[in-house]
PDB file of N, CA and C in Angstrom:
ATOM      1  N   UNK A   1      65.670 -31.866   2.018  1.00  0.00           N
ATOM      2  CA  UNK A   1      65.036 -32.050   0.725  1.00  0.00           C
ATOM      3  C   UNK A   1      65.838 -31.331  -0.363  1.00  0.00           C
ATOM      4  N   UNK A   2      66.848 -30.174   0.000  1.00  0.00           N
ATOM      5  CA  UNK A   2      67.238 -29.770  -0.983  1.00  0.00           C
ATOM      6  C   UNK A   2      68.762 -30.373  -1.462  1.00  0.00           C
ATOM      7  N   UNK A   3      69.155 -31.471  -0.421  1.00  0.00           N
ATOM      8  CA  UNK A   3      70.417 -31.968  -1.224  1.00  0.00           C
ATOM      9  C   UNK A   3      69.569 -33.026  -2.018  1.00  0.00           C
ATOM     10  N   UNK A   4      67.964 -33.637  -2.058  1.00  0.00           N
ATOM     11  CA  UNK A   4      68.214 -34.405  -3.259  1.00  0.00           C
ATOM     12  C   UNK A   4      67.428 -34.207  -4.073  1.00  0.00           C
ATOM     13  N   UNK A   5      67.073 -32.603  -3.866  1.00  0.00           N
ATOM     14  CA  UNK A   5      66.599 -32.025  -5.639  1.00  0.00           C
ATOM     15  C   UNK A   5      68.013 -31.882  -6.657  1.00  0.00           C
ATOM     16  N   UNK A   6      69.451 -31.388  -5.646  1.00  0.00           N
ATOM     17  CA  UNK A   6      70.260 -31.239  -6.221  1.00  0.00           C
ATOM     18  C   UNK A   6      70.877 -32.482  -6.819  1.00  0.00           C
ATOM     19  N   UNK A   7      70.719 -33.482  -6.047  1.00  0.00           N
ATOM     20  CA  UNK A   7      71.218 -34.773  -6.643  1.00  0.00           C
ATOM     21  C   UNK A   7      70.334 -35.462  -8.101  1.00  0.00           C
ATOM     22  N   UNK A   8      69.153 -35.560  -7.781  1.00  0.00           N
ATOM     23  CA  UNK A   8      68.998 -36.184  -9.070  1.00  0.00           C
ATOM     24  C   UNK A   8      68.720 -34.635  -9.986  1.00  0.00           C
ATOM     25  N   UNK A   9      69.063 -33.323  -9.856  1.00  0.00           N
ATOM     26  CA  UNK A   9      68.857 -32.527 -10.931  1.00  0.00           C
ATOM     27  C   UNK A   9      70.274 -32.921 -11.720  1.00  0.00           C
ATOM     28  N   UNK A  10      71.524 -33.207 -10.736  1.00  0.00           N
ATOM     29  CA  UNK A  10      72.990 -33.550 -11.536  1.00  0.00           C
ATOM     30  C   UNK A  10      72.949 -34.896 -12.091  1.00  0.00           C
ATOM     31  N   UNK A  11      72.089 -35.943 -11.778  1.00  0.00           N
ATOM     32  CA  UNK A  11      71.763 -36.941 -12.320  1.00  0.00           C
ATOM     33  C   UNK A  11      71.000 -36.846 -13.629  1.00  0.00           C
ATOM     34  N   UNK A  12      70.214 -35.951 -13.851  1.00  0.00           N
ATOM     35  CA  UNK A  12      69.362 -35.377 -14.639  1.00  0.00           C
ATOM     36  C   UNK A  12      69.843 -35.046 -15.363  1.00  0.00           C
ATOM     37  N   UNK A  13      71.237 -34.356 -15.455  1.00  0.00           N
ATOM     38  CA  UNK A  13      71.945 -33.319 -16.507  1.00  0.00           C
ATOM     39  C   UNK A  13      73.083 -34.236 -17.016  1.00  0.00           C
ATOM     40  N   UNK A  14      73.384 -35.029 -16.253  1.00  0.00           N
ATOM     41  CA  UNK A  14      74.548 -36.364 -16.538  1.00  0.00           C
ATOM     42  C   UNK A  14      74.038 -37.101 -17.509  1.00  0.00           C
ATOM     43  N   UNK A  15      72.701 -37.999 -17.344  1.00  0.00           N
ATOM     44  CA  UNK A  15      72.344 -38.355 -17.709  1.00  0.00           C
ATOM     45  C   UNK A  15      71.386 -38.030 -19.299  1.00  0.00           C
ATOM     46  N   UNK A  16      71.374 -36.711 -19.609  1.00  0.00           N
ATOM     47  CA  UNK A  16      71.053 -35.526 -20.933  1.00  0.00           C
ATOM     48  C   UNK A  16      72.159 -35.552 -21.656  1.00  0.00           C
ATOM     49  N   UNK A  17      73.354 -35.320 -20.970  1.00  0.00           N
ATOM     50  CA  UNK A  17      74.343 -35.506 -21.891  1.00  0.00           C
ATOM     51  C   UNK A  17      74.573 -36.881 -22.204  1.00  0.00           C
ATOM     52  N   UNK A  18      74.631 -37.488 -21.365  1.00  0.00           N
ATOM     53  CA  UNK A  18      75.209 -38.912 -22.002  1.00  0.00           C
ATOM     54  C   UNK A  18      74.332 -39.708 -22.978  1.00  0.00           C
ATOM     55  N   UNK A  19      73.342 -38.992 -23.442  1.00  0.00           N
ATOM     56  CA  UNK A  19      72.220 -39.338 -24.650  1.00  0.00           C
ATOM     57  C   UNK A  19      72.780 -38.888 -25.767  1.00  0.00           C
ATOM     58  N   UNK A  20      72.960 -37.438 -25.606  1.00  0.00           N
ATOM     59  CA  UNK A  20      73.216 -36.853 -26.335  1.00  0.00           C
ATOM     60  C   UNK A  20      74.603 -37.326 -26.719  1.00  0.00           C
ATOM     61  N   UNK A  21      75.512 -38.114 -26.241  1.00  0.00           N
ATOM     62  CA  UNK A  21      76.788 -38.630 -26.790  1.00  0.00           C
ATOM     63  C   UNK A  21      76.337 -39.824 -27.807  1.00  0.00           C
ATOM     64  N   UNK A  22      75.664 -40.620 -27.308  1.00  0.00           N
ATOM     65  CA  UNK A  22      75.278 -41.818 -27.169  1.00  0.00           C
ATOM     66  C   UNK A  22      74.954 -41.601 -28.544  1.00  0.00           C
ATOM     67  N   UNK A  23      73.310 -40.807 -28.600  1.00  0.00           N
ATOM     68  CA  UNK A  23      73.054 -40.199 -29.976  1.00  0.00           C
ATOM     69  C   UNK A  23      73.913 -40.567 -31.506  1.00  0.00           C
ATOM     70  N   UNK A  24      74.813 -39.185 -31.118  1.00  0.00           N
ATOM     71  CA  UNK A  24      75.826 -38.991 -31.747  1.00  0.00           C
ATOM     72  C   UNK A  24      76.380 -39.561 -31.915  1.00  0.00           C
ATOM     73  N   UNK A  25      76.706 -41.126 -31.574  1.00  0.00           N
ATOM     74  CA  UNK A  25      77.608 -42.078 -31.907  1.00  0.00           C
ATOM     75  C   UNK A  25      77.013 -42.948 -32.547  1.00  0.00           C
ATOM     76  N   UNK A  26      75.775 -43.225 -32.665  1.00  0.00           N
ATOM     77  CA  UNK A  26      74.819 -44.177 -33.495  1.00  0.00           C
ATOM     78  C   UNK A  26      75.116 -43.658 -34.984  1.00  0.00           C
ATOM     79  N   UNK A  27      75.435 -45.214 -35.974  1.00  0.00           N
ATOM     80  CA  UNK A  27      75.457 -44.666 -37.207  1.00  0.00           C
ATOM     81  C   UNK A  27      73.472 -44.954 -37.447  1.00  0.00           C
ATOM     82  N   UNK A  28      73.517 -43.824 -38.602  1.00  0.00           N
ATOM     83  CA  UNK A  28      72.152 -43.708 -39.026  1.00  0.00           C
ATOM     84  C   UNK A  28      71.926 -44.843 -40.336  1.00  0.00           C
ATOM     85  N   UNK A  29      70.659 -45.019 -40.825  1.00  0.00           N
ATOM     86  CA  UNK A  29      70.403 -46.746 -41.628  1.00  0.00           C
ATOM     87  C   UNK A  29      70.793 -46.349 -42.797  1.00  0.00           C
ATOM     88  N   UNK A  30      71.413 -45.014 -43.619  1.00  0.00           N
ATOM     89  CA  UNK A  30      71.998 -45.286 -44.459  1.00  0.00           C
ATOM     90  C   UNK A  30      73.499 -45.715 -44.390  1.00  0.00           C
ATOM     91  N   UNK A  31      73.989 -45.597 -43.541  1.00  0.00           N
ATOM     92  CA  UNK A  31      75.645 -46.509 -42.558  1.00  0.00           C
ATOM     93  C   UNK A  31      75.010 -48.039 -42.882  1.00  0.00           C
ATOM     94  N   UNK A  32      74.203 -48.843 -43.436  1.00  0.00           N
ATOM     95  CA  UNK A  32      74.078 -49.819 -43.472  1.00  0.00           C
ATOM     96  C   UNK A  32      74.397 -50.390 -44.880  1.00  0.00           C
ATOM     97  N   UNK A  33      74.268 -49.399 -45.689  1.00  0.00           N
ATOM     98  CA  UNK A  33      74.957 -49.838 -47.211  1.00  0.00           C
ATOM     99  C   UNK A  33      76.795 -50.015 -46.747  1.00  0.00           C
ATOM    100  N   UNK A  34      77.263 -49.258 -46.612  1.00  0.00           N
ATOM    101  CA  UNK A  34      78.536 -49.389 -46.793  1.00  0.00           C
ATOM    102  C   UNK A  34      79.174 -50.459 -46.098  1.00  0.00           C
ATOM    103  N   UNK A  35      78.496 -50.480 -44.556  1.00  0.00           N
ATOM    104  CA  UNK A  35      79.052 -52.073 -43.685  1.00  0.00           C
ATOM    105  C   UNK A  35      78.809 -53.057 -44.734  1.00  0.00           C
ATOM    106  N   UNK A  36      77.622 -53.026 -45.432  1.00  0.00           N
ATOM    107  CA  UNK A  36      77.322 -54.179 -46.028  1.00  0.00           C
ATOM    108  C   UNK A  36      78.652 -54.498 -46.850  1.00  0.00           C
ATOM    109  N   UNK A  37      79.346 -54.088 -47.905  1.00  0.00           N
ATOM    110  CA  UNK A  37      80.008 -54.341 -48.535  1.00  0.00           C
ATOM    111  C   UNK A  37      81.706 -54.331 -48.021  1.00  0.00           C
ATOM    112  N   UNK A  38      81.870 -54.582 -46.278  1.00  0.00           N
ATOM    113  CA  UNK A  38      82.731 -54.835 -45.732  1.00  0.00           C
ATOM    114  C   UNK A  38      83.179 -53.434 -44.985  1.00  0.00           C
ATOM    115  N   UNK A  39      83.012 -51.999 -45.532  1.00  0.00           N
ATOM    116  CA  UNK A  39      84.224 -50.932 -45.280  1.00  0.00           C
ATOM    117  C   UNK A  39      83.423 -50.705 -43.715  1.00  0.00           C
ATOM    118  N   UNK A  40      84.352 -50.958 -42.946  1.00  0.00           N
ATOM    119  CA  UNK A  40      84.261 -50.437 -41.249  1.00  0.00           C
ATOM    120  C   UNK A  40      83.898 -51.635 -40.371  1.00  0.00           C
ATOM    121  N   UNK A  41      83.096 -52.687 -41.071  1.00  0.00           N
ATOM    122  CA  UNK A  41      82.380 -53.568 -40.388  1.00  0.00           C
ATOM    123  C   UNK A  41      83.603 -54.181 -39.355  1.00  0.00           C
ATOM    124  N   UNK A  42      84.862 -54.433 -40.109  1.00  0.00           N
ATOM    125  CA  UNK A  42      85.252 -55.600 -38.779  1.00  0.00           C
ATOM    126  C   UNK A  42      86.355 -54.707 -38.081  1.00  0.00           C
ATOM    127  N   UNK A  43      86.274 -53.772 -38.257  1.00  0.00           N
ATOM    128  CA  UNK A  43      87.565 -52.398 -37.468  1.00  0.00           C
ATOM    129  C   UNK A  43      86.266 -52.451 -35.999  1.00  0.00           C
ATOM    130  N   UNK A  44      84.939 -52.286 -36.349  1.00  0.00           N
ATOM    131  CA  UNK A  44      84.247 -51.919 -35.029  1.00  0.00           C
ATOM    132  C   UNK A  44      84.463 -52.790 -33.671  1.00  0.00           C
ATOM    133  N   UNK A  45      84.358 -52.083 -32.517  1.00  0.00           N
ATOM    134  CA  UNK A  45      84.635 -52.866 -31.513  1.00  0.00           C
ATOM    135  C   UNK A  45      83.763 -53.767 -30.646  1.00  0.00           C
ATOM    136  N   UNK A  46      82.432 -53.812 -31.145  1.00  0.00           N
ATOM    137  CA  UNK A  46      81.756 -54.813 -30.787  1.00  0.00           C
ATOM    138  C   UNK A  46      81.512 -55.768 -31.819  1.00  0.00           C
ATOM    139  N   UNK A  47      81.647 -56.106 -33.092  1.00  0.00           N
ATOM    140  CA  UNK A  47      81.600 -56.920 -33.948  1.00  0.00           C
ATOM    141  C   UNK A  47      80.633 -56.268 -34.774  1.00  0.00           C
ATOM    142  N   UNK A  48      80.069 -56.653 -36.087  1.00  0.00           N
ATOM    143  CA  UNK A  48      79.389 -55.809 -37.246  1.00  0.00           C
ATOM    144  C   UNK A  48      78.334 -55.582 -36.921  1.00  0.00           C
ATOM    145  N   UNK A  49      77.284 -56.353 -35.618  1.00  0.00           N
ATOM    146  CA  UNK A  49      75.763 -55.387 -35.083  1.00  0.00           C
ATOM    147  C   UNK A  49      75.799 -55.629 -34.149  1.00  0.00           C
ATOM    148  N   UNK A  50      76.918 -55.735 -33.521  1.00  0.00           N
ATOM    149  CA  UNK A  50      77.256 -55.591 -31.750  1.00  0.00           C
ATOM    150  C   UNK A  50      77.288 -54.273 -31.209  1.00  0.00           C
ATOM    151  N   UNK A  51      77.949 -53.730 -31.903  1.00  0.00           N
ATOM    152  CA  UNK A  51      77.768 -51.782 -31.736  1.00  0.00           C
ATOM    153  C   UNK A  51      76.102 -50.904 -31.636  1.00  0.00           C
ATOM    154  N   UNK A  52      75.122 -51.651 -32.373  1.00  0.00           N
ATOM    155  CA  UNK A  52      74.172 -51.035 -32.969  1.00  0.00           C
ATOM    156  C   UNK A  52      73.405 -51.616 -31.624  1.00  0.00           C
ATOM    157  N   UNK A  53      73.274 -52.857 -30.998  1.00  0.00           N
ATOM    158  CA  UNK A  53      72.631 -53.868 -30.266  1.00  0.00           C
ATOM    159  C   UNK A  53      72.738 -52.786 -28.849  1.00  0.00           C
ATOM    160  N   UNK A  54      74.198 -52.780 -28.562  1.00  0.00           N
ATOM    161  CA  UNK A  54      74.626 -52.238 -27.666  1.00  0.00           C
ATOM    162  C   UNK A  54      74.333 -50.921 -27.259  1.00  0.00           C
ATOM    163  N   UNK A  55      74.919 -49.988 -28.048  1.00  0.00           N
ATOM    164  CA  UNK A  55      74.452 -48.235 -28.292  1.00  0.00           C
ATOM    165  C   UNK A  55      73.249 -48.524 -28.180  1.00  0.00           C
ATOM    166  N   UNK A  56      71.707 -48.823 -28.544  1.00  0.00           N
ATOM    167  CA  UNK A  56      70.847 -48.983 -28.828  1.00  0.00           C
ATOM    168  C   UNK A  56      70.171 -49.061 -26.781  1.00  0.00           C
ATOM    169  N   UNK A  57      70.687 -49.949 -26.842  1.00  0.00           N
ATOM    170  CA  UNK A  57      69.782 -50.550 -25.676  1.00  0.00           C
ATOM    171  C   UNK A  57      70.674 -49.582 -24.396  1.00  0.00           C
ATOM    172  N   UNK A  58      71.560 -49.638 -24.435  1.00  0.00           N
ATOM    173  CA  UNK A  58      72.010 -47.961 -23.253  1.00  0.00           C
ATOM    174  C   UNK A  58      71.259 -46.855 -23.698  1.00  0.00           C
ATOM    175  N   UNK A  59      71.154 -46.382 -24.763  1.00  0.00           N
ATOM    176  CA  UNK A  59      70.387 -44.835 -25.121  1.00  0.00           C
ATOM    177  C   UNK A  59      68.773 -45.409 -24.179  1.00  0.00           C
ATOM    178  N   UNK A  60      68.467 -46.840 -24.846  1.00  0.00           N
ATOM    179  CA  UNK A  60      67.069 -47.198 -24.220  1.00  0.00           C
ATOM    180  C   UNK A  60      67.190 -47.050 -22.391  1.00  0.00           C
ATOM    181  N   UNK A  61      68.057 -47.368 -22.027  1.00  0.00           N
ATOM    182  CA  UNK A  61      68.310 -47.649 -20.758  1.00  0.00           C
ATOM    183  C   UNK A  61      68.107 -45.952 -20.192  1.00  0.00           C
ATOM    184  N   UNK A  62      69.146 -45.267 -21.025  1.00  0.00           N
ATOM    185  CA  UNK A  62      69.624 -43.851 -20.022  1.00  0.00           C
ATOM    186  C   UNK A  62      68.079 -42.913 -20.537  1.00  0.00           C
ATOM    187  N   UNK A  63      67.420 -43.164 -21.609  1.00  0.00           N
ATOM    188  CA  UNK A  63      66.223 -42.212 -21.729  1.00  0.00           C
ATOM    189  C   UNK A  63      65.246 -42.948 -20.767  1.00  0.00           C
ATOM    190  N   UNK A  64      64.881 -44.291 -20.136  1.00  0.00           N
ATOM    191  CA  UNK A  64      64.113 -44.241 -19.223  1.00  0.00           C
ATOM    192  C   UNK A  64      64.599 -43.559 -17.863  1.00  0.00           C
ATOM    193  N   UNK A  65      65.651 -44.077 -17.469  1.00  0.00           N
ATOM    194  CA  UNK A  65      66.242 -42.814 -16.299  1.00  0.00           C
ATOM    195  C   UNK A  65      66.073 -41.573 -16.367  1.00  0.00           C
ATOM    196  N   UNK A  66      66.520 -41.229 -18.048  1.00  0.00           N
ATOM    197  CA  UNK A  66      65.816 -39.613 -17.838  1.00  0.00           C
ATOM    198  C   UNK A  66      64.652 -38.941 -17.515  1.00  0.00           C
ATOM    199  N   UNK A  67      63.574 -40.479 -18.135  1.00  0.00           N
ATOM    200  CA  UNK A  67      62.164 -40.202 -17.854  1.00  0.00           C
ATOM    201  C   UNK A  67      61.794 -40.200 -16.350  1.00  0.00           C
ATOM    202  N   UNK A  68      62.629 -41.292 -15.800  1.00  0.00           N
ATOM    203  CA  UNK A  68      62.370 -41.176 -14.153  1.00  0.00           C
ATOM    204  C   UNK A  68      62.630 -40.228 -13.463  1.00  0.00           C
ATOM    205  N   UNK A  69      63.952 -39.465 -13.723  1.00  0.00           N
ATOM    206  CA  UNK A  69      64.445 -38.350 -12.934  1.00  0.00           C
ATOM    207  C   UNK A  69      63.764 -37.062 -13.569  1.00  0.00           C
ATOM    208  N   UNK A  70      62.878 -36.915 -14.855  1.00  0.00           N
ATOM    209  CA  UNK A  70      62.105 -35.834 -15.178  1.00  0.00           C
ATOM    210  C   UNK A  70      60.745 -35.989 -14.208  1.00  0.00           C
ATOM    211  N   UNK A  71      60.165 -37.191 -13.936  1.00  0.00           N
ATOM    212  CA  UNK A  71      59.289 -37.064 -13.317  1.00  0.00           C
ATOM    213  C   UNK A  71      59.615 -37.055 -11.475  1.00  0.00           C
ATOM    214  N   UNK A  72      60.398 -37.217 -10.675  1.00  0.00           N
ATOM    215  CA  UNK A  72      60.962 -36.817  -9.674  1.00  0.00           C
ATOM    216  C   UNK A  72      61.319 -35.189  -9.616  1.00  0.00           C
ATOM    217  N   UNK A  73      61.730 -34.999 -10.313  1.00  0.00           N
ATOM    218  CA  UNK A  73      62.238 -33.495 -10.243  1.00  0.00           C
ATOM    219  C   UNK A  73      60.632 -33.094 -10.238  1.00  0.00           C
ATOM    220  N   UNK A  74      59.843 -32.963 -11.523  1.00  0.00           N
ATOM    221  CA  UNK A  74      58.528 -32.516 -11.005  1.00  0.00           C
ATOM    222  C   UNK A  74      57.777 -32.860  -9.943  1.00  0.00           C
ATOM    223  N   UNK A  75      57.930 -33.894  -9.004  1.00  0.00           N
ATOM    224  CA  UNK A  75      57.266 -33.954  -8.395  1.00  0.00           C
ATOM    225  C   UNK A  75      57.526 -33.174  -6.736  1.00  0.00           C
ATOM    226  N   UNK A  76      58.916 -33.139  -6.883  1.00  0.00           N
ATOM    227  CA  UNK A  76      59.968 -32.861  -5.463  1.00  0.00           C
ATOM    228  C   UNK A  76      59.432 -31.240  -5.929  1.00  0.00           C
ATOM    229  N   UNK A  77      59.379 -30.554  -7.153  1.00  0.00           N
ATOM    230  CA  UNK A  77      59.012 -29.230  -7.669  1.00  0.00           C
ATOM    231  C   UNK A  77      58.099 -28.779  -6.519  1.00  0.00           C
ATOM    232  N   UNK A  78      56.620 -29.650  -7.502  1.00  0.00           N
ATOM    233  CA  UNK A  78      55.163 -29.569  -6.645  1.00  0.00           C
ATOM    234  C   UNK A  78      54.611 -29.755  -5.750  1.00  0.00           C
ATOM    235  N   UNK A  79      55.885 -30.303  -4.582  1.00  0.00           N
ATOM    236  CA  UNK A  79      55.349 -30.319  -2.920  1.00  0.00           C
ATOM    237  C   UNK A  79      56.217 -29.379  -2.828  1.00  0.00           C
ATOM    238  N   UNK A  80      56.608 -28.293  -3.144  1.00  0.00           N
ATOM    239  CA  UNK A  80      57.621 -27.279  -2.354  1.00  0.00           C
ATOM    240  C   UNK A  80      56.322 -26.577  -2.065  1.00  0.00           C
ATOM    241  N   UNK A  81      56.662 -25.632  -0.642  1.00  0.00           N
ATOM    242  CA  UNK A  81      55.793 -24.689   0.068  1.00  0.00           C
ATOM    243  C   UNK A  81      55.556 -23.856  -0.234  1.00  0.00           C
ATOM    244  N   UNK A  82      54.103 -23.639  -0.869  1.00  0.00           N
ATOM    245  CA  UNK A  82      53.474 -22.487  -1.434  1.00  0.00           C
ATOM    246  C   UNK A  82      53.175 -21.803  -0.537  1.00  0.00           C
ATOM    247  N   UNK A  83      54.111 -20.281  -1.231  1.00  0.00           N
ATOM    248  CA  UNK A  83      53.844 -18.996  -0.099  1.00  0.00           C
ATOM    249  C   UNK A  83      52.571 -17.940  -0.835  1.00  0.00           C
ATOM    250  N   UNK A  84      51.905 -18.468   0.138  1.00  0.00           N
ATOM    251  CA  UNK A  84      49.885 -16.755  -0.220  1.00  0.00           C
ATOM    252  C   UNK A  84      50.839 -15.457  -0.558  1.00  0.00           C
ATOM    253  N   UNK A  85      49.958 -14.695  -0.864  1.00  0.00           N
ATOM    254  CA  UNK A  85      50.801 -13.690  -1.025  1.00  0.00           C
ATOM    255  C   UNK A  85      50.883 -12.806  -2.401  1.00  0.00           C
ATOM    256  N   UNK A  86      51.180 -11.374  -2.199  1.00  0.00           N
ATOM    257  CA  UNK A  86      52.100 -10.680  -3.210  1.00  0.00           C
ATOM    258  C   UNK A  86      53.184 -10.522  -3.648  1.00  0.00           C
ATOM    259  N   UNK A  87      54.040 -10.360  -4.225  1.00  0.00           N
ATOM    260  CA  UNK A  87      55.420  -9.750  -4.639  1.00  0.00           C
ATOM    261  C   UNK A  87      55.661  -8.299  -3.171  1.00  0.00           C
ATOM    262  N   UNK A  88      54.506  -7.464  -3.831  1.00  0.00           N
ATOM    263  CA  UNK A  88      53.965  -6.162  -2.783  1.00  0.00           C
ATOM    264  C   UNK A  88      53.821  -6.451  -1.442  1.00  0.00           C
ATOM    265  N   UNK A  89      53.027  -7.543  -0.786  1.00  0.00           N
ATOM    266  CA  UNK A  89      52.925  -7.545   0.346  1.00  0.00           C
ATOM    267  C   UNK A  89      54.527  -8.535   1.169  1.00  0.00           C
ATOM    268  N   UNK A  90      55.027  -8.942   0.404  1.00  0.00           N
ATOM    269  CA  UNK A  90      56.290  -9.506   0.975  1.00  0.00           C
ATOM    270  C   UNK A  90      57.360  -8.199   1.190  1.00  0.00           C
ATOM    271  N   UNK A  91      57.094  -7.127  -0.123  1.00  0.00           N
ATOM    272  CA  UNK A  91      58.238  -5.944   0.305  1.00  0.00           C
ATOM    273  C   UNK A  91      57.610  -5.279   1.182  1.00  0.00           C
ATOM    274  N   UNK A  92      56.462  -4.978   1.650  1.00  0.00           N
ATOM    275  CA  UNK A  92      55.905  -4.126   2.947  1.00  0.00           C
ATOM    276  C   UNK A  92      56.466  -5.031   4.207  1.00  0.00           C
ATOM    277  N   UNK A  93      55.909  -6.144   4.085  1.00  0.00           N
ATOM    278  CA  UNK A  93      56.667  -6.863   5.280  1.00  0.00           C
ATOM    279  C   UNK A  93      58.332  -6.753   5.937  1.00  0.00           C
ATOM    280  N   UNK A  94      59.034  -6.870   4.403  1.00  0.00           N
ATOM    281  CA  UNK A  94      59.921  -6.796   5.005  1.00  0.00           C
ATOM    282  C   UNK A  94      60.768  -5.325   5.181  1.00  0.00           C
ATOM    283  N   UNK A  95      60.005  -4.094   4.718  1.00  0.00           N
ATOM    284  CA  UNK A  95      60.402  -2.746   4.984  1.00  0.00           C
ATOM    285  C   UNK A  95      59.630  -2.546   5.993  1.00  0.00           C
ATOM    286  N   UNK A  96      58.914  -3.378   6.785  1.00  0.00           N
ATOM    287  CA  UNK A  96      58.716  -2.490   8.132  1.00  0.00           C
ATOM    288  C   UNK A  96      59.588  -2.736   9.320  1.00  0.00           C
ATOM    289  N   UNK A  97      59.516  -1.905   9.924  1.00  0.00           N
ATOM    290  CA  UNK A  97      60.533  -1.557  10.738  1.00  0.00           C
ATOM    291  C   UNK A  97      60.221  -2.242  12.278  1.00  0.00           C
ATOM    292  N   UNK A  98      60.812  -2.450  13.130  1.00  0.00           N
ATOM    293  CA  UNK A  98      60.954  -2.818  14.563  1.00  0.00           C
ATOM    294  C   UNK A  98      60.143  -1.813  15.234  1.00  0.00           C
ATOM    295  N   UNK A  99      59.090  -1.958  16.400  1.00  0.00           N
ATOM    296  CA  UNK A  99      58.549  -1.277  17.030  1.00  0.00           C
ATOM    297  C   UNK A  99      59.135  -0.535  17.644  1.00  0.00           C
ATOM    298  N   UNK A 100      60.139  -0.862  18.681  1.00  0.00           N
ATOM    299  CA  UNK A 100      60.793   0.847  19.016  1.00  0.00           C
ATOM    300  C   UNK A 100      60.896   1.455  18.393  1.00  0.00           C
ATOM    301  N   UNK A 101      61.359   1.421  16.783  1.00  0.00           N
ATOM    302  CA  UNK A 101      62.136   2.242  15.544  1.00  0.00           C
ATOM    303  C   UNK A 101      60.893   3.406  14.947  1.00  0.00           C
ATOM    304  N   UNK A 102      59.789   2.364  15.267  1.00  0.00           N
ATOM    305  CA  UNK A 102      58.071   3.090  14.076  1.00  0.00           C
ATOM    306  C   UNK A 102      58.189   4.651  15.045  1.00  0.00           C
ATOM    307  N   UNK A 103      57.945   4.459  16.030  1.00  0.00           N
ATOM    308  CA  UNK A 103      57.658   5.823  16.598  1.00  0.00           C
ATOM    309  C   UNK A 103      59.047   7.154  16.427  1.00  0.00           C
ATOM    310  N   UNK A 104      60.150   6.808  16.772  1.00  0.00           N
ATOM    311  CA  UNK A 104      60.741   7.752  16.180  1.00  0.00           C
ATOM    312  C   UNK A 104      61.188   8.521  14.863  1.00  0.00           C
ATOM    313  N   UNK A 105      60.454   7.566  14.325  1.00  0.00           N
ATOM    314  CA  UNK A 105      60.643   8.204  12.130  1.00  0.00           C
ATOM    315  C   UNK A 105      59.551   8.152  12.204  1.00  0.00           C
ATOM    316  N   UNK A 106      58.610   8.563  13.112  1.00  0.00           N
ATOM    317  CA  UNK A 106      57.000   9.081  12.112  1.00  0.00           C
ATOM    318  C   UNK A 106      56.996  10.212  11.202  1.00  0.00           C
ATOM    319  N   UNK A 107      57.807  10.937  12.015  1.00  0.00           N
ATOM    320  CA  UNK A 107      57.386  12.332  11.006  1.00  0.00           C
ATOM    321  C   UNK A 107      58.623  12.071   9.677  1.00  0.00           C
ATOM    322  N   UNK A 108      59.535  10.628   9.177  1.00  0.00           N
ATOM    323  CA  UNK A 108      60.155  11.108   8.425  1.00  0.00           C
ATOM    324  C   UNK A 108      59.715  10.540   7.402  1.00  0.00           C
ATOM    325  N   UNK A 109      59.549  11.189   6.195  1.00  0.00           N
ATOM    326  CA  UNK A 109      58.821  10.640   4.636  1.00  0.00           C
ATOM    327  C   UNK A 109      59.585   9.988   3.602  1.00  0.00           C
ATOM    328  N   UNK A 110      59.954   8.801   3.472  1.00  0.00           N
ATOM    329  CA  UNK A 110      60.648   7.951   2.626  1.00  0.00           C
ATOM    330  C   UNK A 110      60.469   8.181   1.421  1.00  0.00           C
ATOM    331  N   UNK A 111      59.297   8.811   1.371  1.00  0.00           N
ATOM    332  CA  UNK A 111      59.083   9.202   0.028  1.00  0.00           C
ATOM    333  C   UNK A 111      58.172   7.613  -0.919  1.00  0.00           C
ATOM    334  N   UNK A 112      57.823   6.521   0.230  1.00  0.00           N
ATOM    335  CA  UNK A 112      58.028   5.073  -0.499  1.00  0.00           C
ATOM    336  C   UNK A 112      56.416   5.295  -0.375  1.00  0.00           C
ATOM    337  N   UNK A 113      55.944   4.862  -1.138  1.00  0.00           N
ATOM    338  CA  UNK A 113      54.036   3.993  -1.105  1.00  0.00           C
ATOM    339  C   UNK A 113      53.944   2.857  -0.820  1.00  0.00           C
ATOM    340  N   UNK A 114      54.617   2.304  -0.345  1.00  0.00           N
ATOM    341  CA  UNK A 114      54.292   0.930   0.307  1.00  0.00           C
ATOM    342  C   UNK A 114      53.671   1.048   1.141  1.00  0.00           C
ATOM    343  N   UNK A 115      53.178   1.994   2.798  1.00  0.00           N
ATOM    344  CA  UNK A 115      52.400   1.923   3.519  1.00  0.00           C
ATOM    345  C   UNK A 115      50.792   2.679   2.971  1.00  0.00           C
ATOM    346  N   UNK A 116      50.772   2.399   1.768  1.00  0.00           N
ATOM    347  CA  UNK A 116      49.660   3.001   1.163  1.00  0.00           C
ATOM    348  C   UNK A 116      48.824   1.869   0.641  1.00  0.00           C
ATOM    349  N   UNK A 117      49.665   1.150   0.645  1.00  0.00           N
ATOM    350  CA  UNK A 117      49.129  -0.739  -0.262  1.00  0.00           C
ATOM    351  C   UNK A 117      48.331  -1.287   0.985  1.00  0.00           C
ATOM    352  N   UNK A 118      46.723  -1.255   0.651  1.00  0.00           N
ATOM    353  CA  UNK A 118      45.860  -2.307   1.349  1.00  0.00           C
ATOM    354  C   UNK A 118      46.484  -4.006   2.066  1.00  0.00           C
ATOM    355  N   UNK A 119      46.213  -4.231   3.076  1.00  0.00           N
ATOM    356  CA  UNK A 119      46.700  -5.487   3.721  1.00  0.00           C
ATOM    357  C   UNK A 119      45.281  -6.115   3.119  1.00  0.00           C
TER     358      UNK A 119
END
């Protein structure tokens, strides 16, 4: 499960940027006065609203993917295995020691309060 949280999280982040290019390459509707009166219109490489048609409907395309892979990632999130528990009772657990080991450091004082914390 965890190579394909990692996969669509890099799908996820691929796909963020390439909006964000995408974005950025869209002229905004005041860019529509100046095509009008010829300057840029026929230099563009899809023809004078072939660019706009195009850019347009990929940004549409890659923000539903994003929407898909935002809701996958949450969901792959919210079945991960919830551990009961403290912060506290996970460090007692794992500072106790091996049973042969308990009896020969009884008398030595760590100085720690962790065996003071209620189970």
């Amino acid at each position: 499960m965890n190579w394909f949280y990692s996969l669509v999280l890099t799908a996820h982040i691929l796909v963020a940027l390439a909006i964000i290019g995408l974005v950025l390459m869209q002229h905004g509707k005041g860019a529509d006065m100046g095509a009008a009166f010829g300057s840029g219109a026929s230099g563009s490489l899809f023809g004078a609203t072939g660019s706009a048609n195009f850019l347009s409907r990929t940004t549409a395309v890659l923000a539903a993917v994003f929407f898909a892979t935002s809701l996958t990632l949450a969901h792959v999130a919210s079945n991960k295995v919830k551990v009961t528990g403290s912060v506290m009772q996970e460090t007692v657990q794992s500072q106790s020691l091996p049973a042969g080991q308990e009896t020969a450091q009884e008398g030595v004082d760590t100085g720690s309060k962790a065996k003071d914390i209620p189970k």
